[in-house]
N, C-alpha and C. Protein backbone atom coordinates (compact mmCIF):
# COMPACT_ATOMS: atom_id res chain seq x y z
N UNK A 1 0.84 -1.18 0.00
CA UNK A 1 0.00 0.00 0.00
C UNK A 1 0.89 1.24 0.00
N UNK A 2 0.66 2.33 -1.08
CA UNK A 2 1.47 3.86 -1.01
C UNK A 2 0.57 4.70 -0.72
N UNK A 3 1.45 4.94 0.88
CA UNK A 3 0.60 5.86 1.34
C UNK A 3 0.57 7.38 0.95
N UNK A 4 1.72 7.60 -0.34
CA UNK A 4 1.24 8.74 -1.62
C UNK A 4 -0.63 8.73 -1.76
N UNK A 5 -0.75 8.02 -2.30
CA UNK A 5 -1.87 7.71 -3.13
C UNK A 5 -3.10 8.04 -2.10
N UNK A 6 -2.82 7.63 -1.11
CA UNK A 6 -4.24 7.95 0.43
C UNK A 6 -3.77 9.44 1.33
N UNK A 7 -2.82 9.67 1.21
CA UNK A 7 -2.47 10.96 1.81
C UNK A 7 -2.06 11.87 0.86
N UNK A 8 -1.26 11.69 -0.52
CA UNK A 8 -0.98 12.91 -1.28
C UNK A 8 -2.17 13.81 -1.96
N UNK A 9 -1.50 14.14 -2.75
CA UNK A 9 -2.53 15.54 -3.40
C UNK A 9 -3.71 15.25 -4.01
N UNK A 10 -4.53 15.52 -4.32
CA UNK A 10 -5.75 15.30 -5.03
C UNK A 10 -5.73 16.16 -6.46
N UNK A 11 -6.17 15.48 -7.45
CA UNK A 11 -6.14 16.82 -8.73
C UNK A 11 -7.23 17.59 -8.81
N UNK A 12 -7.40 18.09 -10.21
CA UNK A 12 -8.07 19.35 -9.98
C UNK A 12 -9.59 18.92 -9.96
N UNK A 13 -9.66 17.59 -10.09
CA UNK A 13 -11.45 17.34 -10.12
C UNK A 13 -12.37 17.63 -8.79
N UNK A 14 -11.17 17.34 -7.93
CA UNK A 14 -11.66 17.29 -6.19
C UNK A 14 -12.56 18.70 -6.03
N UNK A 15 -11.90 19.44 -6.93
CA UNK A 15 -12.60 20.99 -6.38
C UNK A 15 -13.80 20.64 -6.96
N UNK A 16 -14.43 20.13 -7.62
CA UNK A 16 -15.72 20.43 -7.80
C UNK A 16 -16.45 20.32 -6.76
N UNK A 17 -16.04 18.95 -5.71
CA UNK A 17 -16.88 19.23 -4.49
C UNK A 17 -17.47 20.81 -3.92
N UNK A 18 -16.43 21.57 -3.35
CA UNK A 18 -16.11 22.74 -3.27
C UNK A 18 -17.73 23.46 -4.28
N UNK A 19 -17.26 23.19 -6.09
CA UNK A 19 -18.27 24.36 -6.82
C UNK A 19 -19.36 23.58 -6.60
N UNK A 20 -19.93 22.13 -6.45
CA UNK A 20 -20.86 22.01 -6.14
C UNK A 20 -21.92 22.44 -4.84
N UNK A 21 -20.91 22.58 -3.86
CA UNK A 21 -21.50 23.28 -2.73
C UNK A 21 -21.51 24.66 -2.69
N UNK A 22 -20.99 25.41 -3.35
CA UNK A 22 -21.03 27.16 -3.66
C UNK A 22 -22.45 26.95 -4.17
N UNK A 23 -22.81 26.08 -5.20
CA UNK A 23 -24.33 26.54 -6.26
C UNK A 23 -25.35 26.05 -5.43
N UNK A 24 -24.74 24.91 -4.58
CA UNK A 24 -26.11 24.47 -3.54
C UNK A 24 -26.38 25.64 -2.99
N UNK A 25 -25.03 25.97 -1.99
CA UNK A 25 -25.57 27.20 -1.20
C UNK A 25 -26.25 28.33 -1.49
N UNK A 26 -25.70 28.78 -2.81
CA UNK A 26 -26.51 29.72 -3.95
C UNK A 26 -28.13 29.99 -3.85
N UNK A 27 -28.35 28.42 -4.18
CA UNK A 27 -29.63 28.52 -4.78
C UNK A 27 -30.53 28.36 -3.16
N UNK A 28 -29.69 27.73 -2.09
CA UNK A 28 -30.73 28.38 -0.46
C UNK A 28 -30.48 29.17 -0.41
N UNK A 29 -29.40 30.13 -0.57
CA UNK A 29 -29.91 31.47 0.03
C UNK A 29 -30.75 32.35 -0.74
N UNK A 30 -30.73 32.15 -2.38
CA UNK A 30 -31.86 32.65 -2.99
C UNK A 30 -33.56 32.25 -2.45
N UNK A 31 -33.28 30.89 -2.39
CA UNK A 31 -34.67 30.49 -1.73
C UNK A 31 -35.35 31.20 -0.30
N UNK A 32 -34.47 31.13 -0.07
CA UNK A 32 -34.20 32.16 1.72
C UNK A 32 -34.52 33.40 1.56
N UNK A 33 -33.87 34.39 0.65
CA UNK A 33 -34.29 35.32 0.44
C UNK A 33 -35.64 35.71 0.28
N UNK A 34 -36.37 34.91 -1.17
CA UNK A 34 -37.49 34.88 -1.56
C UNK A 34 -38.42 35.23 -0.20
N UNK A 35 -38.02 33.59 0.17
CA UNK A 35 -38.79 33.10 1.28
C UNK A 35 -39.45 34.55 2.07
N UNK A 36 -38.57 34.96 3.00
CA UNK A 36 -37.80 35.90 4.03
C UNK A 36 -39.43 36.64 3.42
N UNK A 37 -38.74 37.33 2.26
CA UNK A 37 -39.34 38.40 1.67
C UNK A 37 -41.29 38.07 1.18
N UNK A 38 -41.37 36.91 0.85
CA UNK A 38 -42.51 37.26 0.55
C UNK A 38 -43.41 36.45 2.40
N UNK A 39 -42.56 35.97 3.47
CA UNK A 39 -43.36 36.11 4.46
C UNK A 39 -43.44 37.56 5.16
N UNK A 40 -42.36 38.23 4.66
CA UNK A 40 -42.41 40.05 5.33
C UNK A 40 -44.05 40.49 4.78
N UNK A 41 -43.76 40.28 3.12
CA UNK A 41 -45.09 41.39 2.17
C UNK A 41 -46.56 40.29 2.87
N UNK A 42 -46.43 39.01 2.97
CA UNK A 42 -47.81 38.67 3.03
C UNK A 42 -48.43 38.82 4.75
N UNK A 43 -47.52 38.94 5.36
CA UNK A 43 -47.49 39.40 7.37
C UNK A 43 -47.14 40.12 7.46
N UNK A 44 -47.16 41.81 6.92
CA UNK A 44 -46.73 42.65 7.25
C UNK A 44 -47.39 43.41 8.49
N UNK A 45 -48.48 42.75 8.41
CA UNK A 45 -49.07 44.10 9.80
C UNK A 45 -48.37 43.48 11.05
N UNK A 46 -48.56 41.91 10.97
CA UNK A 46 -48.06 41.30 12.26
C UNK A 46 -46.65 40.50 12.06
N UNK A 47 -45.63 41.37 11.85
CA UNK A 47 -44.27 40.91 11.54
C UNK A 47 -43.86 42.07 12.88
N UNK A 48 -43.53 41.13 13.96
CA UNK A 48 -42.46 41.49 14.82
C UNK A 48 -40.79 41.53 14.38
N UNK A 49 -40.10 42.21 15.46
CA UNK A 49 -38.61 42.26 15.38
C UNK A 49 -37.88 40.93 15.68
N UNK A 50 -38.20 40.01 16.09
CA UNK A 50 -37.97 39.09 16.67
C UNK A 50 -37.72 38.46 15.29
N UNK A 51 -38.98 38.25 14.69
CA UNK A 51 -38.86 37.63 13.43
C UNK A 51 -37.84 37.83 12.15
N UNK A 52 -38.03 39.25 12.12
CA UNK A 52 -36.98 40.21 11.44
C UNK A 52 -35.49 39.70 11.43
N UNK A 53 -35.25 39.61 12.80
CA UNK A 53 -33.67 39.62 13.32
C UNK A 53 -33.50 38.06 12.87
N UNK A 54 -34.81 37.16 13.25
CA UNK A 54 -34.17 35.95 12.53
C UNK A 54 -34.24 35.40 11.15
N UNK A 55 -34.60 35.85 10.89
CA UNK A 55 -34.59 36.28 8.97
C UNK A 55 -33.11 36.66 8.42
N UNK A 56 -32.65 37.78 8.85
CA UNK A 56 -31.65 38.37 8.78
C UNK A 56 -30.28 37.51 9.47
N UNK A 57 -30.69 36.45 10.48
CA UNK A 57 -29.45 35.49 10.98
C UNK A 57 -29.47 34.68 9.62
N UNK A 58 -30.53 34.13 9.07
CA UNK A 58 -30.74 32.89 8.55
C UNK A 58 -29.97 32.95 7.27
N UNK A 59 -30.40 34.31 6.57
CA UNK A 59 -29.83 34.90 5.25
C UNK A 59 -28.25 35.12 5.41
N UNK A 60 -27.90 35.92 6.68
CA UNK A 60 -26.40 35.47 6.96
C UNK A 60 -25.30 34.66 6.75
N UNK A 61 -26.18 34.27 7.71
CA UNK A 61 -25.59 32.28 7.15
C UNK A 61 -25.69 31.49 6.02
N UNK A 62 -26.66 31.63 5.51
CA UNK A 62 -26.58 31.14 4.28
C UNK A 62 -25.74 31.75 3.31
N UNK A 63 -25.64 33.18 3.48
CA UNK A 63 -24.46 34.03 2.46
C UNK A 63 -23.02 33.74 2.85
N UNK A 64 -22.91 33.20 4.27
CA UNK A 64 -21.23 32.49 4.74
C UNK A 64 -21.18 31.58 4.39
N UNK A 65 -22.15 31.37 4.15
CA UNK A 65 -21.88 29.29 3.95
C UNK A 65 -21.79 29.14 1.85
N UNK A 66 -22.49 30.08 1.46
CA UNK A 66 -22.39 30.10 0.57
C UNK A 66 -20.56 30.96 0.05
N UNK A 67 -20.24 31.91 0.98
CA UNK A 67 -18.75 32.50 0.48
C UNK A 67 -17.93 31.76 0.85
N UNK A 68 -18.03 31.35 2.03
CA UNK A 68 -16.76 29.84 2.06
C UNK A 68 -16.75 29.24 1.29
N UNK A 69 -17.28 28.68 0.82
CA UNK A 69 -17.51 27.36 -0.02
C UNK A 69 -16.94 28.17 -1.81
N UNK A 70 -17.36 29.16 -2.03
CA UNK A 70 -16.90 29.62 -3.04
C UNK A 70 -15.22 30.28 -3.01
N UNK A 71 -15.47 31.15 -1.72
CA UNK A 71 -13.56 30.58 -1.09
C UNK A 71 -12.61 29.64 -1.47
N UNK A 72 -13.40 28.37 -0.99
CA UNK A 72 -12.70 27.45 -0.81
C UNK A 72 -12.27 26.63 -2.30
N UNK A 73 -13.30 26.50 -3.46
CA UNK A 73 -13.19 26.90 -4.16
C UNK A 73 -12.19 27.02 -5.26
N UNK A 74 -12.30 28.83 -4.97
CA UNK A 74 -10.86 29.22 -5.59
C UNK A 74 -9.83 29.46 -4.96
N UNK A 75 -9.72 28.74 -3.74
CA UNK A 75 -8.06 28.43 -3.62
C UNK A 75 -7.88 27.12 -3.71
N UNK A 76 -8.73 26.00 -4.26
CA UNK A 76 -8.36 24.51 -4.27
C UNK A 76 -8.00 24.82 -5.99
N UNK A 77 -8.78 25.49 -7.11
CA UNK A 77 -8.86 25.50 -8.65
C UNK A 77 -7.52 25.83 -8.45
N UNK A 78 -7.27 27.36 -8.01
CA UNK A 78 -5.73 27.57 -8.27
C UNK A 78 -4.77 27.23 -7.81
N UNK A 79 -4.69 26.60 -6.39
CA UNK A 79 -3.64 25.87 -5.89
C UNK A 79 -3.16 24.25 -6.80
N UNK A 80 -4.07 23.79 -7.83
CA UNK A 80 -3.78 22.96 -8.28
C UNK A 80 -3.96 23.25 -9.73
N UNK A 81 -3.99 24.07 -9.88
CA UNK A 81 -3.39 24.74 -11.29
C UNK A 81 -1.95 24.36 -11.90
């Protein structure tokens, strides 16, 4: 057994993991957004702050989770360039 082969480098296909999880994340936080937004317009009289603030965590996170991942990314494409 070469333990090259189980511990060395990976080529450049590995990153797709990486772009596949940037477009996942993408497309929740678009969904999130939507979401967010059309429970604001259709509950607007009875939309507390409470709700607000967690709207605004949720979209957060989903926009970190979505920039890491696109981060990560492009330093795996070009590090194995």
């Amino acid at each position: 057994m070469d333990f090259a082969s189980i511990y060395g480098p990976l080529d450049k296909q590995a990153c797709m993991y990486f772009s596949a999880l940037t477009i996942f994340f993408f497309i929740v936080l678009v969904f999130a957004l939507f979401a967010e937004l059309f429970y604001l317009v259709k509950n607007y009289k009875n939309v507390t702050g409470k709700h607000v603030i967690n709207g605004i965590l949720i979209l957060f996170n989903m926009f970190i989770a979505y920039f890491v991942n696109r981060l990560l990314y492009n330093m795996c494409s070009r590090s194995l360039a």
